[in-house]
C-alpha atoms as a PDB file:
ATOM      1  CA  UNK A   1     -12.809   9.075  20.253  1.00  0.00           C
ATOM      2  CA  UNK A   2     -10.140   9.474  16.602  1.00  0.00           C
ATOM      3  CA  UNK A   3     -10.120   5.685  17.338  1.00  0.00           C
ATOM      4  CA  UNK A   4     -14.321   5.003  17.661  1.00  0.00           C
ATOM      5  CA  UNK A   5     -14.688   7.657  14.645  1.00  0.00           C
ATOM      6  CA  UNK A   6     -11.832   6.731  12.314  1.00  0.00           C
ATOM      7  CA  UNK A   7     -11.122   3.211  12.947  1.00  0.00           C
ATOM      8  CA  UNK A   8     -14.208   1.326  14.751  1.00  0.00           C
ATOM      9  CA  UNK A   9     -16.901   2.959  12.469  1.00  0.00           C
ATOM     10  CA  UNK A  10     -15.199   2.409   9.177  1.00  0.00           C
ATOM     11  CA  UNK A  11     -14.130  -0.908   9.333  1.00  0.00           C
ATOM     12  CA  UNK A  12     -18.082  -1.650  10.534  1.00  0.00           C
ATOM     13  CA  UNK A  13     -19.368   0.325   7.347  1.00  0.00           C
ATOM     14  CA  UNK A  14     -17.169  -1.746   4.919  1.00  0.00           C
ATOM     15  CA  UNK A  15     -17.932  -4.747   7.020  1.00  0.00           C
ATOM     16  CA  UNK A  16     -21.944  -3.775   6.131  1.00  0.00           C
ATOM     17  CA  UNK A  17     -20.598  -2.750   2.730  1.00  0.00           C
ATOM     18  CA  UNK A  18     -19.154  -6.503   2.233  1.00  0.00           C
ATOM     19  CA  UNK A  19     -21.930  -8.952   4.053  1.00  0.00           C
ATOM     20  CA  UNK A  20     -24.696  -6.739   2.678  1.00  0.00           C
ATOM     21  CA  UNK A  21     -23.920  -7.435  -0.735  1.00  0.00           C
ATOM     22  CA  UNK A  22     -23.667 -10.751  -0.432  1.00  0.00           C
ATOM     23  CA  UNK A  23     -26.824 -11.033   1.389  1.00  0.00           C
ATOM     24  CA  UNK A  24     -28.402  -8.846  -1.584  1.00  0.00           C
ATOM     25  CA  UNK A  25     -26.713 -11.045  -3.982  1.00  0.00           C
ATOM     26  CA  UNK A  26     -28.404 -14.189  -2.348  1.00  0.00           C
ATOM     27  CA  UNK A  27     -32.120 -13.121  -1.677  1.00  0.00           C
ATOM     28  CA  UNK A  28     -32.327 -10.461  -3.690  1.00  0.00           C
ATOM     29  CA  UNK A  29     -31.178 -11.191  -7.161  1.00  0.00           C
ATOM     30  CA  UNK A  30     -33.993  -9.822  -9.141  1.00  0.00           C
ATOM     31  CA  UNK A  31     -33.529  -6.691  -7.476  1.00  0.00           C
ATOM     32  CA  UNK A  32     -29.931  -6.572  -8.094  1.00  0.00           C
ATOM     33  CA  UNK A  33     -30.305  -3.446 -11.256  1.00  0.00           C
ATOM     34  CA  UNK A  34     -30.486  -0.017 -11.312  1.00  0.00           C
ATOM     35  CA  UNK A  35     -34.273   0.332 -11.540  1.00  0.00           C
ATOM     36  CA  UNK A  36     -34.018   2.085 -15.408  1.00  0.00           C
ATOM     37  CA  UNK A  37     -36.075   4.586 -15.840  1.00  0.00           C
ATOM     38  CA  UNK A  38     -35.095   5.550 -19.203  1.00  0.00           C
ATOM     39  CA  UNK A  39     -38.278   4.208 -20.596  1.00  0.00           C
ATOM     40  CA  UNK A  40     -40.002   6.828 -18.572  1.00  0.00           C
ATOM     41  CA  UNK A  41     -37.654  10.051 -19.492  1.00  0.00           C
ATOM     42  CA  UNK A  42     -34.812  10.252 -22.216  1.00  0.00           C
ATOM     43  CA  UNK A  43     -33.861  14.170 -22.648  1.00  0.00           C
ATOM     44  CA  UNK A  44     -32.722  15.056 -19.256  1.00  0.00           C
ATOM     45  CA  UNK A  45     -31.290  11.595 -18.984  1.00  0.00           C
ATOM     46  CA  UNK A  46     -29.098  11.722 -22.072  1.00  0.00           C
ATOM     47  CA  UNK A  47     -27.128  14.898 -20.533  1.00  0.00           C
ATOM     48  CA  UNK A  48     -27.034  14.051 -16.668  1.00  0.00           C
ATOM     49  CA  UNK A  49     -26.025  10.763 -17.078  1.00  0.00           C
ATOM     50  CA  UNK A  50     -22.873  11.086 -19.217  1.00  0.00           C
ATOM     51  CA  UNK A  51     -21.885  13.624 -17.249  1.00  0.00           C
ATOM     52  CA  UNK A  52     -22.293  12.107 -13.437  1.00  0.00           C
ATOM     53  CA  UNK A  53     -20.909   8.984 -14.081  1.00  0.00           C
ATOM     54  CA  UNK A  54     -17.641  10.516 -16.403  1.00  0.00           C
ATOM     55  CA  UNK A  55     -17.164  12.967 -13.351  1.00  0.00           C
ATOM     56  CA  UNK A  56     -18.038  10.431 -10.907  1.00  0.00           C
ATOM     57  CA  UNK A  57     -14.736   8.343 -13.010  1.00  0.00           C
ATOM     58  CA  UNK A  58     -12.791  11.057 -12.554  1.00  0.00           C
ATOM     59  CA  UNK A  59     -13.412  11.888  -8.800  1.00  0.00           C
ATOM     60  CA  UNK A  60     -12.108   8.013  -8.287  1.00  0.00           C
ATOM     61  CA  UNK A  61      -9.193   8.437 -10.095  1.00  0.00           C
ATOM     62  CA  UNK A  62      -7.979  11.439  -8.303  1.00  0.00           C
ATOM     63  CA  UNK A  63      -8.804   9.855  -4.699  1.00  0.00           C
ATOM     64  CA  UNK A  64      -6.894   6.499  -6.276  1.00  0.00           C
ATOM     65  CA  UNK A  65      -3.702   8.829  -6.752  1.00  0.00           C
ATOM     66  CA  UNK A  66      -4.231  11.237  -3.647  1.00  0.00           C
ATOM     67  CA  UNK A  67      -4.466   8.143  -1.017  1.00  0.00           C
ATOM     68  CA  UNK A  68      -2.674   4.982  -2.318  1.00  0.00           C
ATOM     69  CA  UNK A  69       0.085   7.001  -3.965  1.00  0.00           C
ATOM     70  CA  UNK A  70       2.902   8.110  -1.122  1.00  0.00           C
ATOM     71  CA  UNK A  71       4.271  11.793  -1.603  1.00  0.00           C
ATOM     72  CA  UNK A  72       8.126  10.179  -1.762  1.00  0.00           C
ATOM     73  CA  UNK A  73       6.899   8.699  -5.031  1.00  0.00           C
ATOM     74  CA  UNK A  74       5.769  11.302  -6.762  1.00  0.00           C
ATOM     75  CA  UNK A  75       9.233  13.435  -5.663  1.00  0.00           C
ATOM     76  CA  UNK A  76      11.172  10.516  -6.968  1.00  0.00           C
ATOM     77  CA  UNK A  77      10.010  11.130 -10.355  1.00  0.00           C
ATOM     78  CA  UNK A  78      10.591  14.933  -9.740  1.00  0.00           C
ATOM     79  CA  UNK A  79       6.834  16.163  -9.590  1.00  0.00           C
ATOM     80  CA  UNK A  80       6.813  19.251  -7.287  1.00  0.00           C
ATOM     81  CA  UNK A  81       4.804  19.498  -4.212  1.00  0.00           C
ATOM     82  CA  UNK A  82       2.981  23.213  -5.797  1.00  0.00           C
ATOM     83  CA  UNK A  83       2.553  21.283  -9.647  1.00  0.00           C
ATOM     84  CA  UNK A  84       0.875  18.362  -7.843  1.00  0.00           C
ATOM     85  CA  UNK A  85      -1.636  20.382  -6.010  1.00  0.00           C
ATOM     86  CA  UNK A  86      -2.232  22.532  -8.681  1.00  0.00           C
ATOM     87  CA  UNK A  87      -2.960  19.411 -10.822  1.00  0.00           C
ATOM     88  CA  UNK A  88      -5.395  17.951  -7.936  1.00  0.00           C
ATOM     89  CA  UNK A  89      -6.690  21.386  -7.818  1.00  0.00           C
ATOM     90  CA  UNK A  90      -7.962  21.406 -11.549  1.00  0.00           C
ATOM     91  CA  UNK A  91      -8.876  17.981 -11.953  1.00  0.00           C
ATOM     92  CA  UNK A  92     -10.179  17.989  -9.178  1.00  0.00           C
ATOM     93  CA  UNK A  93     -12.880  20.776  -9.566  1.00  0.00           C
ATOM     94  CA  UNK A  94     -13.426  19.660 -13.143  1.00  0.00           C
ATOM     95  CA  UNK A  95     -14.367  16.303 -12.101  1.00  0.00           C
ATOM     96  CA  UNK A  96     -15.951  17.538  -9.080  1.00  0.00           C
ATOM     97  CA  UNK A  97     -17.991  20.421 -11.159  1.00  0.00           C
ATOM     98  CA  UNK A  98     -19.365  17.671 -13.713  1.00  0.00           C
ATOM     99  CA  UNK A  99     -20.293  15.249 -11.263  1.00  0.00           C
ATOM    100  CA  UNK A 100     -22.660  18.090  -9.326  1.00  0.00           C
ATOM    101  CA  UNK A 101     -23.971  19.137 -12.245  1.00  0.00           C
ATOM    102  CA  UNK A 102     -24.709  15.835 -13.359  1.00  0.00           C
ATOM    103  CA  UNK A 103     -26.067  15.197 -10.217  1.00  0.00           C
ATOM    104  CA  UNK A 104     -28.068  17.640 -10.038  1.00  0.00           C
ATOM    105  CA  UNK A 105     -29.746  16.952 -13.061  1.00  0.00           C
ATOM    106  CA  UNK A 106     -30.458  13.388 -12.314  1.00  0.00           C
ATOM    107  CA  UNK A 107     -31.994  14.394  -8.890  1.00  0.00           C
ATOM    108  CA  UNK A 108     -34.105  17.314 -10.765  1.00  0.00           C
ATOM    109  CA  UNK A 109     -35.603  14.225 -13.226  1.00  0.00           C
ATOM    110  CA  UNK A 110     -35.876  12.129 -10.506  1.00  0.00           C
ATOM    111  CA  UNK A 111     -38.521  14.834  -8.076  1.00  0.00           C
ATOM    112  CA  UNK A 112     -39.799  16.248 -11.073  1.00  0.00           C
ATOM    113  CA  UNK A 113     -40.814  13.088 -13.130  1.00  0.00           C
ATOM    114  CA  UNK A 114     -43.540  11.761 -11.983  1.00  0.00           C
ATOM    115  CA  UNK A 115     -43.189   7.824 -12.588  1.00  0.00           C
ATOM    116  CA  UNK A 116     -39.468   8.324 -12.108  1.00  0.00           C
ATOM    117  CA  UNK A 117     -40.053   9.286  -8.735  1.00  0.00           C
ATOM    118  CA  UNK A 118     -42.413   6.796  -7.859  1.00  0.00           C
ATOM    119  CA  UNK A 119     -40.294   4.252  -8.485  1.00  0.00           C
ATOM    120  CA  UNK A 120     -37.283   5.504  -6.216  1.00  0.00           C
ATOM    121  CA  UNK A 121     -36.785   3.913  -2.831  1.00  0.00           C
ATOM    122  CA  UNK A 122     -36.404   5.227   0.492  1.00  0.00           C
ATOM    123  CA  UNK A 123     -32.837   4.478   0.457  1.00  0.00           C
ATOM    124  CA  UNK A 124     -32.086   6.131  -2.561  1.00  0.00           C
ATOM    125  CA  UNK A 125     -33.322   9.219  -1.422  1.00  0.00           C
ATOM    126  CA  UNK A 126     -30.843   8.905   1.609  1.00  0.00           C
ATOM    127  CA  UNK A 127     -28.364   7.403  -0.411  1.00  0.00           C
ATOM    128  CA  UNK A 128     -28.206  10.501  -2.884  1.00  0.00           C
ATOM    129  CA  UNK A 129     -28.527  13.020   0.339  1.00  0.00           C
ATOM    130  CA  UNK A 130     -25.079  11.084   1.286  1.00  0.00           C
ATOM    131  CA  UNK A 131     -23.487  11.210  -2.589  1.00  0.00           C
ATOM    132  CA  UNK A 132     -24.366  15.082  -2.162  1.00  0.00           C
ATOM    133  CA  UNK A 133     -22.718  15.856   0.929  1.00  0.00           C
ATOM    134  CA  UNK A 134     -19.233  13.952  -0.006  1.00  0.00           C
ATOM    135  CA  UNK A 135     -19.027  15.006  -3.075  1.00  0.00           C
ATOM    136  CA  UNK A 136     -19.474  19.041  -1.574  1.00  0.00           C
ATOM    137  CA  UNK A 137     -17.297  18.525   0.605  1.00  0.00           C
ATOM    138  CA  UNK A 138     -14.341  16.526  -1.122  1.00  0.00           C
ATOM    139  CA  UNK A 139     -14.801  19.504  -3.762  1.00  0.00           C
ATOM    140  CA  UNK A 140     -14.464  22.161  -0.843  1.00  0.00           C
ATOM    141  CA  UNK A 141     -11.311  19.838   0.477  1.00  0.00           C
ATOM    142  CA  UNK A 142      -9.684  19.947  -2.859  1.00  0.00           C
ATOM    143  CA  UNK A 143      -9.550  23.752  -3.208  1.00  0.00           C
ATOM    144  CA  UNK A 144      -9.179  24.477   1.101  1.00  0.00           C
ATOM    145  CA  UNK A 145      -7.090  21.510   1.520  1.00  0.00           C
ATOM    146  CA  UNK A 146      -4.652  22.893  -1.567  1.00  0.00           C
ATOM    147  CA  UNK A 147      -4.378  26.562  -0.419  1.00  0.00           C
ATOM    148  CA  UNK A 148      -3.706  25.583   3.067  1.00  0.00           C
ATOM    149  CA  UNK A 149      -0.797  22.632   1.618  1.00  0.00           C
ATOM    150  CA  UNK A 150       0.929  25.723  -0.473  1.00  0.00           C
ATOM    151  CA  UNK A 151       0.526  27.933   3.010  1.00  0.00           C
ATOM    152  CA  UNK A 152       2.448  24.687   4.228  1.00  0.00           C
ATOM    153  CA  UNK A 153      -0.514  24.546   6.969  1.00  0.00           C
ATOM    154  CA  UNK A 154      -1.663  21.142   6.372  1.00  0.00           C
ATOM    155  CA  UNK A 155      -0.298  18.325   3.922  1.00  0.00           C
ATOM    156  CA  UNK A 156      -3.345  15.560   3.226  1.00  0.00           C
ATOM    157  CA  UNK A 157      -1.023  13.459   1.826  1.00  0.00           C
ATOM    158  CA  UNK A 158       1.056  13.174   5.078  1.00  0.00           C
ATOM    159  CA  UNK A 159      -1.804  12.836   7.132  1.00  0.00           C
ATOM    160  CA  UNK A 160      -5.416  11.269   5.850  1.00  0.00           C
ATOM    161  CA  UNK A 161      -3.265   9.495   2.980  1.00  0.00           C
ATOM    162  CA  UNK A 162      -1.288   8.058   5.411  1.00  0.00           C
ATOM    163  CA  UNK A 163      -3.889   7.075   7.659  1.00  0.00           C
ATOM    164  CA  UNK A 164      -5.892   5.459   4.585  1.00  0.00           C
ATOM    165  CA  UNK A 165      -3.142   3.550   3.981  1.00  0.00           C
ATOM    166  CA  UNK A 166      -2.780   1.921   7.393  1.00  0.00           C
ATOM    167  CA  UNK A 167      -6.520   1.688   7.623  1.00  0.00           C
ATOM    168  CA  UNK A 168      -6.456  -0.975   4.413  1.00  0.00           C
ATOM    169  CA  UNK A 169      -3.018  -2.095   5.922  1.00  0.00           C
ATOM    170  CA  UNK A 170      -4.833  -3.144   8.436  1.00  0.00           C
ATOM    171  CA  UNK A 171      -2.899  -0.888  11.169  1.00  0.00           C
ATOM    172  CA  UNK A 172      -4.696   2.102  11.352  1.00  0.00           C
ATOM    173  CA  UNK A 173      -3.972   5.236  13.342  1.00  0.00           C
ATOM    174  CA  UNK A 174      -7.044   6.908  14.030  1.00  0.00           C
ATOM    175  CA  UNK A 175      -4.924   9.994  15.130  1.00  0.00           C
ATOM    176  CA  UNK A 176      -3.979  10.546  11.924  1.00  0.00           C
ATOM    177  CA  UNK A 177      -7.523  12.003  10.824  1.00  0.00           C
ATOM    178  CA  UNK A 178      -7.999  13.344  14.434  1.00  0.00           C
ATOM    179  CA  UNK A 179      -5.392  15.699  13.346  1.00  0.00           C
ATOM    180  CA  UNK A 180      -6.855  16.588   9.919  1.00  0.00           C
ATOM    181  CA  UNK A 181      -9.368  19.895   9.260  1.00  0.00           C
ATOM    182  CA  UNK A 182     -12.667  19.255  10.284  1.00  0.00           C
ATOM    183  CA  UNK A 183     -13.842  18.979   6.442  1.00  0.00           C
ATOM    184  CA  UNK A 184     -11.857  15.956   6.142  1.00  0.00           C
ATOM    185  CA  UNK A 185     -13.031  14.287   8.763  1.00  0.00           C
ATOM    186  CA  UNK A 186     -16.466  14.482   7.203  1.00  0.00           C
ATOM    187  CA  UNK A 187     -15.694  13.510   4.577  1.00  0.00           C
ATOM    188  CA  UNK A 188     -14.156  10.389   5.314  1.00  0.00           C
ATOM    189  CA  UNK A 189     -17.036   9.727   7.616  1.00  0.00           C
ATOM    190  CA  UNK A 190     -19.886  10.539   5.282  1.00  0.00           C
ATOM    191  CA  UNK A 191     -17.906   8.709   2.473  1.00  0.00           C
ATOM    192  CA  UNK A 192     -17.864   5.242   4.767  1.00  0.00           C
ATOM    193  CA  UNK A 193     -21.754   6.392   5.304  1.00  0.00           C
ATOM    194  CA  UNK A 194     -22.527   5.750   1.766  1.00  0.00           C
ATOM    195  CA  UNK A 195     -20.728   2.581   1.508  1.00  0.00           C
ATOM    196  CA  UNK A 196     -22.588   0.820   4.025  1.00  0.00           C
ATOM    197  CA  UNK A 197     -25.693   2.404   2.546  1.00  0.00           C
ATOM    198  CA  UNK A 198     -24.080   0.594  -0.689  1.00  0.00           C
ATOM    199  CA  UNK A 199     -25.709  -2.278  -0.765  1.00  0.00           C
ATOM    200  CA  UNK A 200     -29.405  -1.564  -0.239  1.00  0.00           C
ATOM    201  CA  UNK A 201     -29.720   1.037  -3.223  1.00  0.00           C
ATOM    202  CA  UNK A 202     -29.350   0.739  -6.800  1.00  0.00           C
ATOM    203  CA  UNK A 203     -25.664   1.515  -6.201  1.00  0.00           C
ATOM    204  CA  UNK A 204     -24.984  -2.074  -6.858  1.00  0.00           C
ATOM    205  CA  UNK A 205     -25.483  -2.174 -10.345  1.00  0.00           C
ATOM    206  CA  UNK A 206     -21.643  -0.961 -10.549  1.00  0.00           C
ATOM    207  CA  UNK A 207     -20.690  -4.216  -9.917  1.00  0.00           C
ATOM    208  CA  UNK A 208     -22.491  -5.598 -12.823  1.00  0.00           C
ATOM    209  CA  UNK A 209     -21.022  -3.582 -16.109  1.00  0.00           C
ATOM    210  CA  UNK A 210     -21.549  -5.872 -18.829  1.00  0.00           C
ATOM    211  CA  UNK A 211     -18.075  -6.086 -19.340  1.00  0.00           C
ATOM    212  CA  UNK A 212     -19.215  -9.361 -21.371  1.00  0.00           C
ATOM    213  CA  UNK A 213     -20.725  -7.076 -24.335  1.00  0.00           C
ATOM    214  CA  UNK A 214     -16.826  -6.283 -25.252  1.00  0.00           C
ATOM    215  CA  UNK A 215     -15.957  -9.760 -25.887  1.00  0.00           C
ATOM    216  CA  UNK A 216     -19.357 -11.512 -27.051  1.00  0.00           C
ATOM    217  CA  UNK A 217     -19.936 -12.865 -30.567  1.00  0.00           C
ATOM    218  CA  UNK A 218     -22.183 -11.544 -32.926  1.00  0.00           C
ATOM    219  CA  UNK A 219     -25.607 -12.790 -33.010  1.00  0.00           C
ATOM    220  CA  UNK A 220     -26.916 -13.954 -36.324  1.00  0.00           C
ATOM    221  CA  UNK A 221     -30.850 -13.176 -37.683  1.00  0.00           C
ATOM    222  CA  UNK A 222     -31.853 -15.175 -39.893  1.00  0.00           C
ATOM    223  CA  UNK A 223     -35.271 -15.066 -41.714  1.00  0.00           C
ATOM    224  CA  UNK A 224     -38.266 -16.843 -40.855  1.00  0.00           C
ATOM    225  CA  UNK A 225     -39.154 -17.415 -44.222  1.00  0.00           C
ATOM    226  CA  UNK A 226     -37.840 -20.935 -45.516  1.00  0.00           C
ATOM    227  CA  UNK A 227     -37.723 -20.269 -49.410  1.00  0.00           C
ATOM    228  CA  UNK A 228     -34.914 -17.641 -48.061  1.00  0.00           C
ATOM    229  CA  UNK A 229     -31.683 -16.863 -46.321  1.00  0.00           C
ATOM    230  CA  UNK A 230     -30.870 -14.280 -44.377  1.00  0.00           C
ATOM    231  CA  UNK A 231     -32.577 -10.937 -44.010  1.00  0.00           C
ATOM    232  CA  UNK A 232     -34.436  -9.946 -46.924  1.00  0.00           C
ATOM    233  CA  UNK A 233     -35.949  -6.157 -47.789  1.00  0.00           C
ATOM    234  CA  UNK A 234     -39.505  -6.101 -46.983  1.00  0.00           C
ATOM    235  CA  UNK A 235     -41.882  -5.476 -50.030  1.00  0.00           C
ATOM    236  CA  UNK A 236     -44.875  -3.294 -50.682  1.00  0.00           C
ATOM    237  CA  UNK A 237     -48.175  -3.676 -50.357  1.00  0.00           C
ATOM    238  CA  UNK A 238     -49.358  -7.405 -49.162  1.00  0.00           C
ATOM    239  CA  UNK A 239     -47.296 -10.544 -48.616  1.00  0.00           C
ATOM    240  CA  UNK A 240     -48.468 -13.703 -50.086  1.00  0.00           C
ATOM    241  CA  UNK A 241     -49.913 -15.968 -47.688  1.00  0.00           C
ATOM    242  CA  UNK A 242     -50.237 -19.732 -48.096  1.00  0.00           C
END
């Protein structure tokens, strides 16, 4: 069963994750965007966004250091096993508390707006049921998970980090996670739910940031008006015509 839950189902959600894009990306171009809906609401916008997708950068960030960074390396460079946790412990539940709240009031625009909500899809709805639930539970796994690692009950990082690792290794041992609290294993498995949910929701916009913006020249206006260059300051009253 650890190897069915934790090594069979996750490699067929990223293999979902992987063709389904690519599938999305060939028949479905024009649907490849994040269905704005800014057009339709601003205020609420303006504050959930911001703080969603900064939390959402900062939930990442930690799981990028948790999983793909072993515990030997950060007691080479003489960072304690208590000062880690209590780092992952605060940026953890800042990161975590933003992304909710951000969350929360995206999802609040989204039911309560009425062409907003018209134009979500079925799968978004499920999709954001899924964000919910691993982002709840990673947050209850960051402050459980912590308190139990100081009670020297359970260590993540010698068990679901190390069974990550194998997993991309391509090696995994699913009795790694078999092993770990049940929140964890929820987790993982949710998480890997959303992924191959991926790429039939407007999730896929993240792989088109228009990185391009950073880098593009200027674009030059010129004025229609032949007798002039440039821009000029529009005048009172009437133009001439003829």
């Amino acid at each position: 069963m650890n190897d069915f839950l934790f090594v069979v189902v996750p490699y067929i959600c990223l293999t979902v994750f992987v063709v389904g894009h690519l599938w999305r990306y060939r028949y479905d171009k024009f649907g490849w965007t994040t269905r704005s809906s800014q057009l339709y609401e601003n205020r609420l916008l303006r504050i959930g966004s911001p703080l969603f997708h900064f939390g959402m950068l900062g939930v990442v960030g930690g799981h990028v250091f948790g999983l793909l960074i072993p515990q030997s390396w950060t007691d080479a460079v003489g960072i304690s096993e208590q000062a880690y946790h209590v780092a992952a412990v605060g940026g953890g539940l800042l990161a975590g508390v933003a992304t909710v709240v951000g969350l929360a009031i995206l999802v609040y625009r989204r039911r309560t707006v009425g062409p907003v909500f018209s134009a979500t899809t079925v799968m978004d709805k499920v999709m954001y049921a899924f964000l919910i639930v691993a982002i709840l539970l990673g947050m209850w796994n960051t402050v459980a998970g912590s308190i139990l690692t100081i009670g020297g009950e359970y260590n993540y990082r010698e068990g679901v980090s190390v069974w990550f690792r194998s997993f991309l290794a391509l090696n995994p041992d699913g009795d790694l996670m078999g092993a770990a609290p049940l929140g964890f294993q929820l987790h993982a498995l949710v998480a890997f739910g959303l992924f191959a949910l991926w790429p039939f929701t407007r999730l896929v916009h993240v792989f088109s940031a228009p990185l391009g913006y950073l880098t593009r020249p200027y674009i030059v206006y010129r004025s229609r008006d032949d007798d002039q260059l440039g821009s000029h300051r529009p005048r009172r009253g009437w133009d001439r015509v003829g």
